[in-house]
C-alpha atoms as a PDB file:
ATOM      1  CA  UNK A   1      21.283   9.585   2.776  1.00  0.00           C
ATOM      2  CA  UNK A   2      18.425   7.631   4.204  1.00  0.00           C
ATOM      3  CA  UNK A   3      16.764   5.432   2.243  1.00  0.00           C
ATOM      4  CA  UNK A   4      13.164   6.131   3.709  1.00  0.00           C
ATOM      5  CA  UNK A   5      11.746   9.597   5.015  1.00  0.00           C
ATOM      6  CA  UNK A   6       9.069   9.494   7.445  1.00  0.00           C
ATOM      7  CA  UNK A   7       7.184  12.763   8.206  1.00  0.00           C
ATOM      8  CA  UNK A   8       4.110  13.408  10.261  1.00  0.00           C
ATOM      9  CA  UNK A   9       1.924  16.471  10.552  1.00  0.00           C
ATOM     10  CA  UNK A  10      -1.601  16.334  12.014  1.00  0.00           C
ATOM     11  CA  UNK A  11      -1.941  12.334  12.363  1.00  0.00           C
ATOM     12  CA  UNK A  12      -0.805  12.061   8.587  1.00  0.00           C
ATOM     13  CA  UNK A  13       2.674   9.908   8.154  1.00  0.00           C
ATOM     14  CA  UNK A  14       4.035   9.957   4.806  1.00  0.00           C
ATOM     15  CA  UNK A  15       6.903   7.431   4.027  1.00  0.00           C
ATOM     16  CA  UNK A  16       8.985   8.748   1.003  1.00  0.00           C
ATOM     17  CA  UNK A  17      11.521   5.678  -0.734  1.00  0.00           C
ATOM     18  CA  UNK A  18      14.343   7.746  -1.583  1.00  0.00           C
ATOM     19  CA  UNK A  19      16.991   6.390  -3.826  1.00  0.00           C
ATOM     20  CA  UNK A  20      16.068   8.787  -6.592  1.00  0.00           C
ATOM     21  CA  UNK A  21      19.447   7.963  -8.636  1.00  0.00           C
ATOM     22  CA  UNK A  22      17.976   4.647  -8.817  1.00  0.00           C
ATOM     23  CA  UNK A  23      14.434   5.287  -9.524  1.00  0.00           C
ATOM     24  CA  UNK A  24      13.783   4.308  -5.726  1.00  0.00           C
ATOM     25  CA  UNK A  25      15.256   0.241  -6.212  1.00  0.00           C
ATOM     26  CA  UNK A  26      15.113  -1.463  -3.318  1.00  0.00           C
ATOM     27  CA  UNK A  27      18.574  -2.065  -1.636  1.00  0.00           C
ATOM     28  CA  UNK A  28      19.359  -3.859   1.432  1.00  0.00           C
ATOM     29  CA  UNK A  29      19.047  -0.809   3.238  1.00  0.00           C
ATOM     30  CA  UNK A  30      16.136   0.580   1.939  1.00  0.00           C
ATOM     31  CA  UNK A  31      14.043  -3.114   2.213  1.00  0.00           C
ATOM     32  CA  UNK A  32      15.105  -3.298   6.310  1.00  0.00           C
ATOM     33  CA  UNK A  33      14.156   0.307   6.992  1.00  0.00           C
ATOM     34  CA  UNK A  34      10.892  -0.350   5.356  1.00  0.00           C
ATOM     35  CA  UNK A  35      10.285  -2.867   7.962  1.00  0.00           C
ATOM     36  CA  UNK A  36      11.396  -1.463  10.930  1.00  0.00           C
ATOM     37  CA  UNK A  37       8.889   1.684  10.063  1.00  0.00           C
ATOM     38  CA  UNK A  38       6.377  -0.292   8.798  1.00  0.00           C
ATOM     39  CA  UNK A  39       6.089  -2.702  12.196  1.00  0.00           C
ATOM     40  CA  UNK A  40       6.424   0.310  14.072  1.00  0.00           C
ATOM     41  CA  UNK A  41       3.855   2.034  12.607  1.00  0.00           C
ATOM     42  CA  UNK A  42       1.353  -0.618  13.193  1.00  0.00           C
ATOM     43  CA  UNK A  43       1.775   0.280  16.882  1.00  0.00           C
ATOM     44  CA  UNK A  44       0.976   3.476  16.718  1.00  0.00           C
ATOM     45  CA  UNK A  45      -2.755   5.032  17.963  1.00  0.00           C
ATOM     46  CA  UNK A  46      -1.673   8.469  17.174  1.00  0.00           C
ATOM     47  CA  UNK A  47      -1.423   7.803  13.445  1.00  0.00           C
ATOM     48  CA  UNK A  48      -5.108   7.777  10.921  1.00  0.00           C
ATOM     49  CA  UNK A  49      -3.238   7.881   7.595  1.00  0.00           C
ATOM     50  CA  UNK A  50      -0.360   6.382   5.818  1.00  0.00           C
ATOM     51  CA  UNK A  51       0.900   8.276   2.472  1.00  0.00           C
ATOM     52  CA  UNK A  52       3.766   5.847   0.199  1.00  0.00           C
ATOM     53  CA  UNK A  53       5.087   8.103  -2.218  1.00  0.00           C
ATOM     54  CA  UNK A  54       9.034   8.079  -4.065  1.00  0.00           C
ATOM     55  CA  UNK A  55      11.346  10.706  -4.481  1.00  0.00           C
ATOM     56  CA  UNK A  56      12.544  11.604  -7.870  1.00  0.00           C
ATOM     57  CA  UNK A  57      11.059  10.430 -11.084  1.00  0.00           C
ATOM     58  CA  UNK A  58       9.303   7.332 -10.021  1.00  0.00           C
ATOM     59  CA  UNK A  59       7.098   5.316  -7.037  1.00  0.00           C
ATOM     60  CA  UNK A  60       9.543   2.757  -6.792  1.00  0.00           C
ATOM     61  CA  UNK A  61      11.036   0.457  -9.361  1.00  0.00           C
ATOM     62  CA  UNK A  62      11.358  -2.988  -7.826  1.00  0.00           C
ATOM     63  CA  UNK A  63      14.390  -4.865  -6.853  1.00  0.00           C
ATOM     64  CA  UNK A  64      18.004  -3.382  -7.192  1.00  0.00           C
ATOM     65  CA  UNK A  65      18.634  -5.138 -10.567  1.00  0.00           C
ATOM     66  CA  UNK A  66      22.242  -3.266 -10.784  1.00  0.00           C
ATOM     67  CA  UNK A  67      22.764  -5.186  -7.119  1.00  0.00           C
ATOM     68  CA  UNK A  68      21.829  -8.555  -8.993  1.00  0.00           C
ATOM     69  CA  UNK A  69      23.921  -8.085 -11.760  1.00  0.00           C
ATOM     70  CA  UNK A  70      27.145  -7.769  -9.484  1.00  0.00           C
ATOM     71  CA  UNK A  71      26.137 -11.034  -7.398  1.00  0.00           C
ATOM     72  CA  UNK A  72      24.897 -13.162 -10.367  1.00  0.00           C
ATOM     73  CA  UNK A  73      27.846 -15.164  -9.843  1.00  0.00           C
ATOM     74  CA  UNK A  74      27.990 -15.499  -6.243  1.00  0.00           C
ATOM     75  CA  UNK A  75      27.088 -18.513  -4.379  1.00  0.00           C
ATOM     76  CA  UNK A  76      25.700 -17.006  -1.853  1.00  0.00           C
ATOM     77  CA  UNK A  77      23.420 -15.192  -3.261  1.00  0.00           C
ATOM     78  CA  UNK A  78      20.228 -17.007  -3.608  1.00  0.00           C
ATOM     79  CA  UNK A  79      20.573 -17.549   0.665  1.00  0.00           C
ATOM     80  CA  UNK A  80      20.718 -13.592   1.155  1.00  0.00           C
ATOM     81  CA  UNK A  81      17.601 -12.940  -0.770  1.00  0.00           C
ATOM     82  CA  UNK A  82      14.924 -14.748   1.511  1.00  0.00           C
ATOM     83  CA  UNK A  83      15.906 -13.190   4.932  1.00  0.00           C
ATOM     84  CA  UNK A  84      15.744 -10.084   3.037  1.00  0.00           C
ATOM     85  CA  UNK A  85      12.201 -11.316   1.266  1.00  0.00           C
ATOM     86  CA  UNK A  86      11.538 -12.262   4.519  1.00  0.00           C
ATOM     87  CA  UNK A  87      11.820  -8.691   5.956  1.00  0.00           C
ATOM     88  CA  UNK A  88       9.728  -7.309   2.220  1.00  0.00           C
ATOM     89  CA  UNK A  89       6.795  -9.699   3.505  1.00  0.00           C
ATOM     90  CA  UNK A  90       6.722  -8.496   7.264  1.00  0.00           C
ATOM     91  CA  UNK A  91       6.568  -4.954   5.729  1.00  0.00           C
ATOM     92  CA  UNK A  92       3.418  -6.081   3.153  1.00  0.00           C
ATOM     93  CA  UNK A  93       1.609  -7.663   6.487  1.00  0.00           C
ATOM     94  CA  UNK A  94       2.336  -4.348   8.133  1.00  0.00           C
ATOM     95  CA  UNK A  95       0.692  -1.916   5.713  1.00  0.00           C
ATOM     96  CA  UNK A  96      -2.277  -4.657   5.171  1.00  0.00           C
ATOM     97  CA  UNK A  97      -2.784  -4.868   9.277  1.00  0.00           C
ATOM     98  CA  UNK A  98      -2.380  -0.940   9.817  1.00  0.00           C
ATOM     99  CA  UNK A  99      -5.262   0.192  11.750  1.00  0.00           C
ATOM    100  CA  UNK A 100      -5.710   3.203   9.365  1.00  0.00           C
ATOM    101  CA  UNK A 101      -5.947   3.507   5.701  1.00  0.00           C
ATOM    102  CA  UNK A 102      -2.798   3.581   3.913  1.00  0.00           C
ATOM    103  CA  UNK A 103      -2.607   5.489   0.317  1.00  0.00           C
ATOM    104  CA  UNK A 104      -0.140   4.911  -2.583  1.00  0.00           C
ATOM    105  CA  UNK A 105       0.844   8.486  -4.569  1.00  0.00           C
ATOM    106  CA  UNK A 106       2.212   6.805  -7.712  1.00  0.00           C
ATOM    107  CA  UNK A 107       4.210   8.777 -10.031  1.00  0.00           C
ATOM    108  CA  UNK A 108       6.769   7.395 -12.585  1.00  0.00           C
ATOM    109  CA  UNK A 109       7.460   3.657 -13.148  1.00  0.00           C
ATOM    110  CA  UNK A 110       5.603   1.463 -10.379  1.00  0.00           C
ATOM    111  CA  UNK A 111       7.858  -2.063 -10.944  1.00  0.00           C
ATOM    112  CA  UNK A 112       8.246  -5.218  -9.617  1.00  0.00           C
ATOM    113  CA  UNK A 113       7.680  -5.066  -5.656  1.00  0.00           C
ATOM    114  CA  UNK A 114       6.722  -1.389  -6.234  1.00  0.00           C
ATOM    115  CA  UNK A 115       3.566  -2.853  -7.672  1.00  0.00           C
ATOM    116  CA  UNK A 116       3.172  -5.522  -4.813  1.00  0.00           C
ATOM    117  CA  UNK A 117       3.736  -2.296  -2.353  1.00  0.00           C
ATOM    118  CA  UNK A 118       1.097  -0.280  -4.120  1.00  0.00           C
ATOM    119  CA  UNK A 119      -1.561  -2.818  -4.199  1.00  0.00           C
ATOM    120  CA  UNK A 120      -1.177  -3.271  -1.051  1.00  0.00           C
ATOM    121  CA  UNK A 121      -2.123  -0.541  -0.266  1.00  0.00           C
ATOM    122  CA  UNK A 122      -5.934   0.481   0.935  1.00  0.00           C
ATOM    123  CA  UNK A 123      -5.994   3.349  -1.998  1.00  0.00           C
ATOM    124  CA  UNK A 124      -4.139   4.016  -4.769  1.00  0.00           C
ATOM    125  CA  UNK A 125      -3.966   7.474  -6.983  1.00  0.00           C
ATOM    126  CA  UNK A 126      -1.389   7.104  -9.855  1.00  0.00           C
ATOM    127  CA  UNK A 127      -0.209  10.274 -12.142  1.00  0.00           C
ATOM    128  CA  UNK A 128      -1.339  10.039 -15.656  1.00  0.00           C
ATOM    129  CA  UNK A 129       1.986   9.635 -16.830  1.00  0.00           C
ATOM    130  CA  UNK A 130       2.613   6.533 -14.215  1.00  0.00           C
ATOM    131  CA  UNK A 131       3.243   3.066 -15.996  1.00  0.00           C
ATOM    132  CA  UNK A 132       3.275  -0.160 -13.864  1.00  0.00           C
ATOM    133  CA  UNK A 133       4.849  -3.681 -14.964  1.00  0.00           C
ATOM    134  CA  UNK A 134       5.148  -6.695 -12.466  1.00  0.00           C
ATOM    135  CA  UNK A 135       8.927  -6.923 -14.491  1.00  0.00           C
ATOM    136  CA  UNK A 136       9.988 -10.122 -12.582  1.00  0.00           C
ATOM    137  CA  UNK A 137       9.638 -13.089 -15.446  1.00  0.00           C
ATOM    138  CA  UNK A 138      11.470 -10.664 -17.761  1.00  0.00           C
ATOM    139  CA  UNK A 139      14.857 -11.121 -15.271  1.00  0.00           C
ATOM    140  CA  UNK A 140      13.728 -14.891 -15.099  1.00  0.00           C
ATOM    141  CA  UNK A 141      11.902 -14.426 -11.413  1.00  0.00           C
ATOM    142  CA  UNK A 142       8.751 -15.375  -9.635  1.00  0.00           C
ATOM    143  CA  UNK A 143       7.186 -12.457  -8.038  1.00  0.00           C
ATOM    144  CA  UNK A 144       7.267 -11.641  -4.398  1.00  0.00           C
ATOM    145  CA  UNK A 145       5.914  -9.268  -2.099  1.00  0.00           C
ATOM    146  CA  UNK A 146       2.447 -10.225  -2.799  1.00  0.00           C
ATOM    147  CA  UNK A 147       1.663  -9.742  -6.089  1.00  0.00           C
ATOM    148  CA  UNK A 148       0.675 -13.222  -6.931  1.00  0.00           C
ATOM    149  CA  UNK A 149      -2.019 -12.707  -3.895  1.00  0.00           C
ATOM    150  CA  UNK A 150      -3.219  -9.357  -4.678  1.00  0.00           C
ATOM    151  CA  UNK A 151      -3.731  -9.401  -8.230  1.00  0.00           C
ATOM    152  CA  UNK A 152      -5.860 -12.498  -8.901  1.00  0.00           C
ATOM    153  CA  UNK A 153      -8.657 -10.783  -6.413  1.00  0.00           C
ATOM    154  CA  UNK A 154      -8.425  -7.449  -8.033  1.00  0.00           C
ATOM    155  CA  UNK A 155      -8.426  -8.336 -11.746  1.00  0.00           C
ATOM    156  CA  UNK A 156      -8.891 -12.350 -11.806  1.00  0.00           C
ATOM    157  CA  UNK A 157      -6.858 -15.371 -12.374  1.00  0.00           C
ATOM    158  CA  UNK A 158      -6.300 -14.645 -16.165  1.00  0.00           C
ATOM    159  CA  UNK A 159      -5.368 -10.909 -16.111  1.00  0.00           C
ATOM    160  CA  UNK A 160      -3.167 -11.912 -13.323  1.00  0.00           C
ATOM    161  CA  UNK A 161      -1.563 -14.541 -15.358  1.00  0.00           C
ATOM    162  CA  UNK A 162      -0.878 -11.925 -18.396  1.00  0.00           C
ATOM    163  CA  UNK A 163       0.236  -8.976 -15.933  1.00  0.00           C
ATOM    164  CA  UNK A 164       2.700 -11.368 -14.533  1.00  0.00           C
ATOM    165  CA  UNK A 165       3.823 -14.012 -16.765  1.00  0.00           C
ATOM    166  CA  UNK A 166       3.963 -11.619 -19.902  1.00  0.00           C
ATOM    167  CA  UNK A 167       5.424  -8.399 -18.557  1.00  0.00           C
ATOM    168  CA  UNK A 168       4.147  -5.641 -20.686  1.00  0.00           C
ATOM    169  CA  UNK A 169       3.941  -2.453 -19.429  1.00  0.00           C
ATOM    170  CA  UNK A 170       0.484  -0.472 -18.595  1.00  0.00           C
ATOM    171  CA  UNK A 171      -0.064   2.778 -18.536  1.00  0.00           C
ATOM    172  CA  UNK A 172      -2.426   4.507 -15.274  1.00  0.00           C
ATOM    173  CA  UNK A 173      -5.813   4.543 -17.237  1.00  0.00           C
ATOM    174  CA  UNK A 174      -5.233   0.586 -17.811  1.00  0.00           C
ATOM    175  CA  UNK A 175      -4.273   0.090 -14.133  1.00  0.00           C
ATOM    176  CA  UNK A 176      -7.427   2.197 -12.696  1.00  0.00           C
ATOM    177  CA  UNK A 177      -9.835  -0.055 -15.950  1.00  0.00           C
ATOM    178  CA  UNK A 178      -8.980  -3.089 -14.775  1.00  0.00           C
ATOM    179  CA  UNK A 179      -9.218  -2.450 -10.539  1.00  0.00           C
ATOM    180  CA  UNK A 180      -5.046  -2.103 -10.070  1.00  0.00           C
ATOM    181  CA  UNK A 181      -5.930   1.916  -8.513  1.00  0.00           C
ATOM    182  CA  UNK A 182      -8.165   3.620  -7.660  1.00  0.00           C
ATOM    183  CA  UNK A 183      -7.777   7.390  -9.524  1.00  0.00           C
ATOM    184  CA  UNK A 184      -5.715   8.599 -12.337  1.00  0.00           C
ATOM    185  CA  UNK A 185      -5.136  12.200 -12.427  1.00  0.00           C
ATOM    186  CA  UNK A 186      -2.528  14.926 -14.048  1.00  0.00           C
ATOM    187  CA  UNK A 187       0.882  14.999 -12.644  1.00  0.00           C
ATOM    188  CA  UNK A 188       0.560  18.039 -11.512  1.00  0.00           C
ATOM    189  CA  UNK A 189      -2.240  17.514  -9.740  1.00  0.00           C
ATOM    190  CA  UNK A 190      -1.619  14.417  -7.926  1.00  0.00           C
ATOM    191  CA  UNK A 191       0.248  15.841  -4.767  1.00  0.00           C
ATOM    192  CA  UNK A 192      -3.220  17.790  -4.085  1.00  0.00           C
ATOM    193  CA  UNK A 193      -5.302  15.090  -4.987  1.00  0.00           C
ATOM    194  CA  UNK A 194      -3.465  12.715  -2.375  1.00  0.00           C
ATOM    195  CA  UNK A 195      -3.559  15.373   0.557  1.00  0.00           C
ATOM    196  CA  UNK A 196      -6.990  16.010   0.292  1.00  0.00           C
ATOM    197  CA  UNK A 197      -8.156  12.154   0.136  1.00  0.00           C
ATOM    198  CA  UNK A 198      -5.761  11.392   3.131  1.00  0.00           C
ATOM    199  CA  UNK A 199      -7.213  14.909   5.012  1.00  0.00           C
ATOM    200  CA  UNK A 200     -10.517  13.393   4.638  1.00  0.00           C
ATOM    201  CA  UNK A 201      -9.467  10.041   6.100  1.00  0.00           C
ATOM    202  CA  UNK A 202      -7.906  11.570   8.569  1.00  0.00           C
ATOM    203  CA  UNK A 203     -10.939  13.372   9.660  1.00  0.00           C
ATOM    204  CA  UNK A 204     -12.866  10.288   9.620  1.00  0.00           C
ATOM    205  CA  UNK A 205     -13.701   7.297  11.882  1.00  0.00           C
ATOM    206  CA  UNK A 206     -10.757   5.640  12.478  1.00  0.00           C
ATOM    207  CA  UNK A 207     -12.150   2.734  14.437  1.00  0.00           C
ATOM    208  CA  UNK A 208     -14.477   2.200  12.271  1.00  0.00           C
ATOM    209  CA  UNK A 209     -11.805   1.847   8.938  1.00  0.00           C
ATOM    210  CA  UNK A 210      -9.725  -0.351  10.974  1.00  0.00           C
ATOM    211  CA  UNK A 211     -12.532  -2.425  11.539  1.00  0.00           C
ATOM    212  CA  UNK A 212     -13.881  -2.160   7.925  1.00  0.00           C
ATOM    213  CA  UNK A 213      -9.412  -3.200   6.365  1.00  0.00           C
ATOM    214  CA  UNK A 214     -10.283  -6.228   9.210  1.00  0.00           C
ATOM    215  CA  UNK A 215     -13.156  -7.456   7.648  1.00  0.00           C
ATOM    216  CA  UNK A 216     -12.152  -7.030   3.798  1.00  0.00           C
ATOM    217  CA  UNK A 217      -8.352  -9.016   4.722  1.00  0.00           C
ATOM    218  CA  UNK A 218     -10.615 -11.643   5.529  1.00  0.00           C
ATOM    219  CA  UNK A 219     -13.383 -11.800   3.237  1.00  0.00           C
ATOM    220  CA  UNK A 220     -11.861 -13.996   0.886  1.00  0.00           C
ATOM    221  CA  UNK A 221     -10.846 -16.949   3.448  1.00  0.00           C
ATOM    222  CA  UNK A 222     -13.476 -16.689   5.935  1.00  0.00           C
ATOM    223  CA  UNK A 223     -16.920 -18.733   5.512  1.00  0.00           C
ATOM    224  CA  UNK A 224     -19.664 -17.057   5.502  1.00  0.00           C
ATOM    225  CA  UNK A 225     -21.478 -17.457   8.462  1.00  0.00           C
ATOM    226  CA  UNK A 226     -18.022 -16.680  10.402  1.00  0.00           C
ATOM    227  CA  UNK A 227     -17.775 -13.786   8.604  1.00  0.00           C
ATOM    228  CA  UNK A 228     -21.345 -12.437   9.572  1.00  0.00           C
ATOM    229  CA  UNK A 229     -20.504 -12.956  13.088  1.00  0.00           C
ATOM    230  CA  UNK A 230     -16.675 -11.352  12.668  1.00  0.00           C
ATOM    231  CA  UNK A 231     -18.740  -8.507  11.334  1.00  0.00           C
ATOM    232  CA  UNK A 232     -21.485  -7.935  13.903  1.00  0.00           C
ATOM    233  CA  UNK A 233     -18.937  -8.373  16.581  1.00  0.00           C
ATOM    234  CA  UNK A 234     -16.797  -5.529  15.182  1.00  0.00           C
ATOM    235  CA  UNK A 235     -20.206  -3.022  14.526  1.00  0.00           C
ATOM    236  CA  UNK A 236     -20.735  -3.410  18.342  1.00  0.00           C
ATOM    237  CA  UNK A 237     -17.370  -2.615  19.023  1.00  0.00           C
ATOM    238  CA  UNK A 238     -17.524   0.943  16.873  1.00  0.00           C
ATOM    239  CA  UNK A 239     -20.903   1.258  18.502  1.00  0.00           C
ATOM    240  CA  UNK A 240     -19.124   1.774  21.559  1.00  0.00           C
ATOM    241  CA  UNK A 241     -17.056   4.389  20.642  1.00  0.00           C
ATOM    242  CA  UNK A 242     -16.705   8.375  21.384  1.00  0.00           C
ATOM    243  CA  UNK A 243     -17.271   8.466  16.843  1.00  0.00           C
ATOM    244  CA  UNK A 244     -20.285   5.975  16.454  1.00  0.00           C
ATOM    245  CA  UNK A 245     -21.639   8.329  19.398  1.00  0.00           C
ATOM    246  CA  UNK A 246     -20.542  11.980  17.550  1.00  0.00           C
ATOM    247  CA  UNK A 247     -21.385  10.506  14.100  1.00  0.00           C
ATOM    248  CA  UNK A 248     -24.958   9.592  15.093  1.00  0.00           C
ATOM    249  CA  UNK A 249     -25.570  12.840  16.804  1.00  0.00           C
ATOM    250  CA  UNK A 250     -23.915  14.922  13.650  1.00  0.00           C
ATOM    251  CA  UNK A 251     -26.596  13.012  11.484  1.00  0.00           C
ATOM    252  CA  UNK A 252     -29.672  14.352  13.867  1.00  0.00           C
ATOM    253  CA  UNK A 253     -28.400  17.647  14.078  1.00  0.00           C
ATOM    254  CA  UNK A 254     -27.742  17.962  10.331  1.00  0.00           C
ATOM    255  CA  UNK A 255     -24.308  18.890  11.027  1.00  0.00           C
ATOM    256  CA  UNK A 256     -21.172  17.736   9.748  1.00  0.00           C
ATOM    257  CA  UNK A 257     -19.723  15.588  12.176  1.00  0.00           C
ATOM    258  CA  UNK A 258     -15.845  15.796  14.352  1.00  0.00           C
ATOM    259  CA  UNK A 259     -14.395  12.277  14.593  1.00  0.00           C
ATOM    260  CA  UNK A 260     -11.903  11.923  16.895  1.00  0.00           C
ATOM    261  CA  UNK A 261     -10.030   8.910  15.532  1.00  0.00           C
ATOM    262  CA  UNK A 262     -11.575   6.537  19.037  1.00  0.00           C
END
C-alpha cells in the first residue's frame, strides 16, 4: 500500500497519509514520500491548492512510536533519525514555499509532527471531535518538524512552552481559541467545508496568494523598511498580471470576477 495518495481534479491536489492501522504514524516510507511529493509539488504552475488530510480515524499521529520501541536498543539509531528529520524539514519548507495555499482537513488525533504538518499549513479546519497534543516530551523528545517555530508566533512564547513542554491534550475549540486553526466544524461536515474553502482558493488569484505566503514567511525576520520595499516590489509584480487586470475590470463592471491562476 502506498503510504501517501496524491489526487488532482481541477488544479486541486489532495495528499492523503495513509497508514490507517497506525493512525497515519510516520514510517520511513511514509516521511520520504512526503518529500519527494512535497518538492515536487513546489514546481508545479498547474497546481492553486494543496488539501493534507489522513485516512482512517485520524490526521496523522506523529512519529512511528511502535518503530522506536523496536530500535530503543540499537546503536544506530539516533544516526538514522536526522537524515530522515532531515527529509521531515525539506517537506515543512516545501508546503511553507508552495506558491498556492495549502489547507489541513484535521480529523482524529493531530500528534507530534502531525501538529508541526498542520501548522504549517496556510489554513487549517479541524473536526469537532479532533484533539491535538505536541506528544514529544511525554516519550522524552524535543520536537521537530517545526513546531518550536510555529507555535511561539501563533500563540506566544508561554502557551508554546505549556503546549510543548507539558503535553496535555486539546480539543478543536481550544486549538481554533488560541490561533492553532482556523475553523472547527462537525465531523460530518468537514469534508464539505474543506472543498468549498479550497474551490474558492482555487478560483482566486493565485499570483497574488503566492505573493501574499512570501511576504507573511518573512514578516517576522525582515526589518521593516525591507519589508515595505519586498512588498511594493511584489504589488507591481501582480499588477502585471492577466488577474490584477480581470480583477480590476470585474470590480467596474460589478461582476464577479474569473481568475486565471497568472
Amino acid at each position: 500500500m502506498n503510504t501517501i495518495l496524491l489526487d488532482e481534479n481541477n488544479g486541486i491536489a489532495t495528499l492523503t497519509f495513509n497508514r490507517p492501522e497506525v493512525f497515519n504514524a510516520m514510517s520511513e516510507d511514509l516521511i520520504l514520500a512526503l518529500r519527494e511529493i512535497t518538492t515536487a509539488l513546489v514546481k508545479r504552475t498547474d497546481i492553486r491548492v494543496l488539501i493534507l488530510k489522513g485516512a482512517g480515524k485520524a490526521f496523522l499521529a506523529g512519529g512511528d512510536v511502535g518503530m522506536f520501541h523496536q530500535r530503543k536498543n540499537d546503536p544506530t539509531f539516533a544516526a538514522t533519525i536526522k537524515p530522515l528529520g532531515d527529509a521531515l524539514h525539506d517537506s515543512i519548507v516545501a508546503i511553507r514555499t508552495m506558491p498556492f495555499p495549502v489547507i489541513a482537513e484535521i480529523h482524529g488525533a493531530c500528534a507530534g509532527a502531525g501538529v508541526s504538518i498542520a501548522v504549517a499549513c496556510d489554513f487549517a479546519i479541524a473536526a469537532d471531535v479532533a484533539t491535538f497534543n505536541t506528544a514529544y516530551t511525554k516519550i522524552g523528545l524535543s520536537p521537530d518538524g517545526g513546531s518550536t517555530w510555529f507555535l511561539p508566533r501563533m500563540v506566544g512564547m508561554k502557551k508554546a512552552a505549556e503546549l510543548i513542554m507539558l503535553a496535555d491534550s486539546i480539543d478543536a475549540a481550544t486549538a481554533q481559541q488560541i490561533g492553532v486553526i482556523n475553523r472547527v466544524v462537525a465531523a460530518e461536515a468537514l469534508g464539505g467545508e474543506v472543498a468549498a474553502l479550497a474551490k474558492r482558493l482555487g478560483s482566486g488569484a493565485t499570483h497574488a496568494f503566492a505573493n501574499a505566503k512570501k511576504l507573511l514567511n518573512q514578516s517576522f525576520e525582515t526589518p521593516m523598511r525591507t519589508h515595505l520595499d519586498n512588498e511594493i516590489n511584489l504589488f507591481a509584480s501582480c499588477a502585471a498580471t492577466h488577474d490584477f487586470k480581470e480583477g480590476v475590470t470585474a470590480f467596474v463592471e460589478k461582476r464577479k470576477p474569473v481568475f486565471r491562476g497568472n
